[in-house]
C-alpha atoms as a PDB file:
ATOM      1  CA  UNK A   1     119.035 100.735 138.049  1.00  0.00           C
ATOM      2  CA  UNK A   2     119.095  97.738 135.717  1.00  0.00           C
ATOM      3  CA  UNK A   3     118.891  94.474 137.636  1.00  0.00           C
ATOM      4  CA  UNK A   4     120.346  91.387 135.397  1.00  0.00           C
ATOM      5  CA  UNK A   5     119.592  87.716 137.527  1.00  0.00           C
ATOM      6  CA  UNK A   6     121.811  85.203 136.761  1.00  0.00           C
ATOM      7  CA  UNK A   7     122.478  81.582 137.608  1.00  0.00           C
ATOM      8  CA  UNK A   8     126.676  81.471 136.884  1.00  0.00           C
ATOM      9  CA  UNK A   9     128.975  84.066 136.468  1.00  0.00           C
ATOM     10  CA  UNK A  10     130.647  84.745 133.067  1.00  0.00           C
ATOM     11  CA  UNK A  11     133.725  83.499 132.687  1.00  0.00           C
ATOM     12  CA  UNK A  12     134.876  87.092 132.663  1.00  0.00           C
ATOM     13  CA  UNK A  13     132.909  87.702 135.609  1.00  0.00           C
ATOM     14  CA  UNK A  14     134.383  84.561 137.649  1.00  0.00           C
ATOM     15  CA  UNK A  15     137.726  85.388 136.793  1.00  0.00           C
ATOM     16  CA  UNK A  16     137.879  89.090 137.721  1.00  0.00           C
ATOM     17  CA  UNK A  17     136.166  88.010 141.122  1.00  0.00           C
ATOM     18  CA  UNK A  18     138.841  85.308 141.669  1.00  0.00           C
ATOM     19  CA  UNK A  19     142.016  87.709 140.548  1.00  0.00           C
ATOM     20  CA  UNK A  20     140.395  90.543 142.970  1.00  0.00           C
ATOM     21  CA  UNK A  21     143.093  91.752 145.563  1.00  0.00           C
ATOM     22  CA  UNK A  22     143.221  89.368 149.075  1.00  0.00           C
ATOM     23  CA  UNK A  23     141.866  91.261 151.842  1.00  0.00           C
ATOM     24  CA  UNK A  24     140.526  88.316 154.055  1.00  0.00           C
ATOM     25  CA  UNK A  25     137.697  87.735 155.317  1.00  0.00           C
ATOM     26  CA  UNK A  26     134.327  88.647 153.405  1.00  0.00           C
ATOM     27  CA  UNK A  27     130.506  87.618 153.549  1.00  0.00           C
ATOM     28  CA  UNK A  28     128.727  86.871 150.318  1.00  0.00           C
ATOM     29  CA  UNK A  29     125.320  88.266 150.053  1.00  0.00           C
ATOM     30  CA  UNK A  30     122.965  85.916 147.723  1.00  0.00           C
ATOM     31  CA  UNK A  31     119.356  87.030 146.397  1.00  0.00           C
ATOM     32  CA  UNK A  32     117.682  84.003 145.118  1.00  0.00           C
ATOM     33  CA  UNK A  33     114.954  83.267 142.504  1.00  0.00           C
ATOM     34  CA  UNK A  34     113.647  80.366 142.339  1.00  0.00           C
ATOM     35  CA  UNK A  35     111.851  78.287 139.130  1.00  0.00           C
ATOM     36  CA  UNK A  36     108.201  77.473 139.836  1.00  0.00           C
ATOM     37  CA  UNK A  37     109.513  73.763 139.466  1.00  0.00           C
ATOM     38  CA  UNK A  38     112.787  72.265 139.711  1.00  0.00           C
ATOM     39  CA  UNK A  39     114.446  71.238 136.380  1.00  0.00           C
ATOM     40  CA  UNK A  40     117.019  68.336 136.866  1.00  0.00           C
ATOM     41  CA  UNK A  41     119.446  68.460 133.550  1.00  0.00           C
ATOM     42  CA  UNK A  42     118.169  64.145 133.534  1.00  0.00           C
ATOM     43  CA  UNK A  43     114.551  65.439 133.550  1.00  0.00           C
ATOM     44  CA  UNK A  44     114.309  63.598 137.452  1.00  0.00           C
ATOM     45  CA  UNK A  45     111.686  64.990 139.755  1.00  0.00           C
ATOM     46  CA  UNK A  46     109.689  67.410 137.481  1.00  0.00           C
ATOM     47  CA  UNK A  47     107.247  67.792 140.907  1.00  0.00           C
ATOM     48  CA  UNK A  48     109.322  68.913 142.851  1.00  0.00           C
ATOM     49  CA  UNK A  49     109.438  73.015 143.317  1.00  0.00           C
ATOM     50  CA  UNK A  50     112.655  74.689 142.628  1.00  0.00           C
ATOM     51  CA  UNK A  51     112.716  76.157 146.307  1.00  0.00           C
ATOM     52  CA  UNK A  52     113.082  72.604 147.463  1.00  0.00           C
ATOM     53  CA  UNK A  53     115.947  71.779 144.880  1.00  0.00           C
ATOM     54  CA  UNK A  54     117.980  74.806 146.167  1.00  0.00           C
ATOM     55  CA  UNK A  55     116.758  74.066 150.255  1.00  0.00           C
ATOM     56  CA  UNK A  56     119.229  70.698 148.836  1.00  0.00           C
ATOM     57  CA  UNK A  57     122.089  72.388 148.026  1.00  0.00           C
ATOM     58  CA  UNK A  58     121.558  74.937 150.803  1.00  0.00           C
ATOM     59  CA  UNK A  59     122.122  71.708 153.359  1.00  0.00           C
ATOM     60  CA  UNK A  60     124.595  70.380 151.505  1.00  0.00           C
ATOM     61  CA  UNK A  61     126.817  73.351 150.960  1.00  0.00           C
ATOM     62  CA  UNK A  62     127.333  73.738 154.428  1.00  0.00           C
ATOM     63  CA  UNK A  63     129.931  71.279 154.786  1.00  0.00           C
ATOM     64  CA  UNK A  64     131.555  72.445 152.134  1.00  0.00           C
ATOM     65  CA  UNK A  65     131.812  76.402 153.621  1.00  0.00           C
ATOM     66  CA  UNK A  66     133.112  74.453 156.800  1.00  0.00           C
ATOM     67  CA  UNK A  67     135.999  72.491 154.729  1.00  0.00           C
ATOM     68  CA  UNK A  68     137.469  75.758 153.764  1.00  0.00           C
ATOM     69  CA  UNK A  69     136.649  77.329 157.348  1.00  0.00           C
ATOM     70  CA  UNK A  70     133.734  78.985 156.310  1.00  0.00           C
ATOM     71  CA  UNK A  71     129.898  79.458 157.259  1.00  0.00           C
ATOM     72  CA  UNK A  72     126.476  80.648 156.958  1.00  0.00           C
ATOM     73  CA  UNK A  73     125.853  83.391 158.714  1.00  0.00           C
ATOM     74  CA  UNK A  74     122.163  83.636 157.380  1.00  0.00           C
ATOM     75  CA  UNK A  75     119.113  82.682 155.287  1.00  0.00           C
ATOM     76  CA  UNK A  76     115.534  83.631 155.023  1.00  0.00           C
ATOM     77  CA  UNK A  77     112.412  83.870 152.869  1.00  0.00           C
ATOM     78  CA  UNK A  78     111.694  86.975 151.324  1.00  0.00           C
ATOM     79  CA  UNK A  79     108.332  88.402 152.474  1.00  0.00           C
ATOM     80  CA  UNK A  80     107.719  92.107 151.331  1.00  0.00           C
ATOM     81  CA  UNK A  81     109.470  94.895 150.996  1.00  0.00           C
ATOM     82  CA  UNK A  82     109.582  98.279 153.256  1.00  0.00           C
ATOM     83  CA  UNK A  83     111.232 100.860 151.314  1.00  0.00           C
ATOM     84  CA  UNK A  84     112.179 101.292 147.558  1.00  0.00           C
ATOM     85  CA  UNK A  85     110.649  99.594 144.236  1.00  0.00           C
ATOM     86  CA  UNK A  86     111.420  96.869 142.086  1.00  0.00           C
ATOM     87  CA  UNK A  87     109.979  94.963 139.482  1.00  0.00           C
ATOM     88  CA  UNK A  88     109.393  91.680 141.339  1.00  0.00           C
ATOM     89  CA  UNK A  89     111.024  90.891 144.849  1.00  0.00           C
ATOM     90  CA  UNK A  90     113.678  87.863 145.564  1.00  0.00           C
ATOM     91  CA  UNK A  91     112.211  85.005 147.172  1.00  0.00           C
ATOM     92  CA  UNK A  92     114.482  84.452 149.701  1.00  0.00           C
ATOM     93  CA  UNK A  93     118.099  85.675 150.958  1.00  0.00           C
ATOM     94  CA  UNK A  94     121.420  83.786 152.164  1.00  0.00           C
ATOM     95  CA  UNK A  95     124.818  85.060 153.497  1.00  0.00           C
ATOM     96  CA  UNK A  96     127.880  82.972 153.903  1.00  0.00           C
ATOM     97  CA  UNK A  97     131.003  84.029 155.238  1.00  0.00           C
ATOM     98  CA  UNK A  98     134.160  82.870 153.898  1.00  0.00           C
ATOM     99  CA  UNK A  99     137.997  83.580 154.863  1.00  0.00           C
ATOM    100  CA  UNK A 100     139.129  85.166 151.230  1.00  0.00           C
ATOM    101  CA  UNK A 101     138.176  84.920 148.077  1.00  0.00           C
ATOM    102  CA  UNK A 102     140.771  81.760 147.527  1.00  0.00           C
ATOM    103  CA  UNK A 103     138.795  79.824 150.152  1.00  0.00           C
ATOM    104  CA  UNK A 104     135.546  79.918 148.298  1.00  0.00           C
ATOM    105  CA  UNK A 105     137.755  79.138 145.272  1.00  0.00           C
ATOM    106  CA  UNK A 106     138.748  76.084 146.994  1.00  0.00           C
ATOM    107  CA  UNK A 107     135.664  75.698 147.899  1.00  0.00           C
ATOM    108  CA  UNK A 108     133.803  76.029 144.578  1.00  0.00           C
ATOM    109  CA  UNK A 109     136.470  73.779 143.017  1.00  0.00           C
ATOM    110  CA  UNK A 110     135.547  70.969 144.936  1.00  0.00           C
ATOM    111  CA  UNK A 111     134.818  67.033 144.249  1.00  0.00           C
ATOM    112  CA  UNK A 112     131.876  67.479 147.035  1.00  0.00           C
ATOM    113  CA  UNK A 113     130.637  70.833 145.675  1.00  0.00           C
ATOM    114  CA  UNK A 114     130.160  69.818 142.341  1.00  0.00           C
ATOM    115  CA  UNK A 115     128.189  66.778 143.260  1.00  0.00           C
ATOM    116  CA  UNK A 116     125.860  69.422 145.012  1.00  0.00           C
ATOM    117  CA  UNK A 117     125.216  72.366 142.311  1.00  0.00           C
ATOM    118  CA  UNK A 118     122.830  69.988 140.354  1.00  0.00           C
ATOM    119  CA  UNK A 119     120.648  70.986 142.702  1.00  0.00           C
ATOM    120  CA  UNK A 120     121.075  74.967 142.631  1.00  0.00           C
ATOM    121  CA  UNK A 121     121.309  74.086 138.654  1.00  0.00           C
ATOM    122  CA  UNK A 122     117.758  72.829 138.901  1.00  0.00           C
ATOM    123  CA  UNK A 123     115.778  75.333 141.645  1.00  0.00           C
ATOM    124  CA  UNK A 124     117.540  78.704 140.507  1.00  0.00           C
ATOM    125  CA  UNK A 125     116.112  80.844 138.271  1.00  0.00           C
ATOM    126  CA  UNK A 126     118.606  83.328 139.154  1.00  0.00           C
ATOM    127  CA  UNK A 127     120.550  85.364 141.540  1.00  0.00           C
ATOM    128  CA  UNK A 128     122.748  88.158 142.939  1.00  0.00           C
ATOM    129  CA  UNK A 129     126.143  87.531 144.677  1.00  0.00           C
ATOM    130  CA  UNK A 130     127.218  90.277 146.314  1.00  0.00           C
ATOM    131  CA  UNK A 131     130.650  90.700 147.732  1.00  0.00           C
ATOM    132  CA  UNK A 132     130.550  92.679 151.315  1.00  0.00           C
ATOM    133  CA  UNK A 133     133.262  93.405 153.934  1.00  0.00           C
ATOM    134  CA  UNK A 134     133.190  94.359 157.246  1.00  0.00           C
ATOM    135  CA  UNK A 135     133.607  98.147 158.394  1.00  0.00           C
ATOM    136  CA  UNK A 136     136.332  98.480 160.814  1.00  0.00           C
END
């Protein structure tokens, strides 16, 4: 299994997501990797750690899953791993829940979320998004 971390989606990638058939509700799945130390596009705060630029977004993104009715369901630090292999683990992992894929649109379109993703810009090294439903 090849694992490729990223920080955005392609263009490609973000517009096959968003063009996906509408099936309601879903929960994103995140696996996070963060920099040693966060790096602000003005060069601001080259102390702090990139785990504390993303902990920023991470409190400010929740009112922004609650303006398009949805939530966080969960988020945790990574701290070793049970079963299987990999190169080098996540560091930590984060599920929100969001009505359809054209709420988190609306969501990632927003005036208040884009004055928030400096700070993922700045603490992510990369990630996973992973697009779940529920059984049943």
């Amino acid at each position: 299994m090849n694992v490729s971390n990223q920080i955005h989606p392609t263009p490609e990638q973000a517009k096959a997501f968003f063009s996906g058939e509408e099936d309601g509700p879903m929960c994103m799945v995140n696996l996070l990797k963060f920099k040693d130390k966060a790096t602000y596009a003005d060069g601001s705060e080259p102390e702090l750690s990139g785990r504390d630029a993303y902990l920023r977004y991470g409190a400010g993104v929740q009112a922004c899953l609650a303006a398009v009715g949805g939530k966080a369901r969960f988020s945790g630090m990574v701290t070793d791993l049970m079963l299987g292999e990999v190169e080098e683990l996540w560091d930590m992992v984060a599920i929100a829940e969001y009505p359809s894929r054209a709420a988190m649109l609306e969501m990632v379109q927003s005036a208040e979320y884009q004055a928030i993703t400096k700070h993922r810009d700045a603490g992510l090294a990369g990630q996973l998004n992973i697009r779940t439903k529920a059984i049943g």
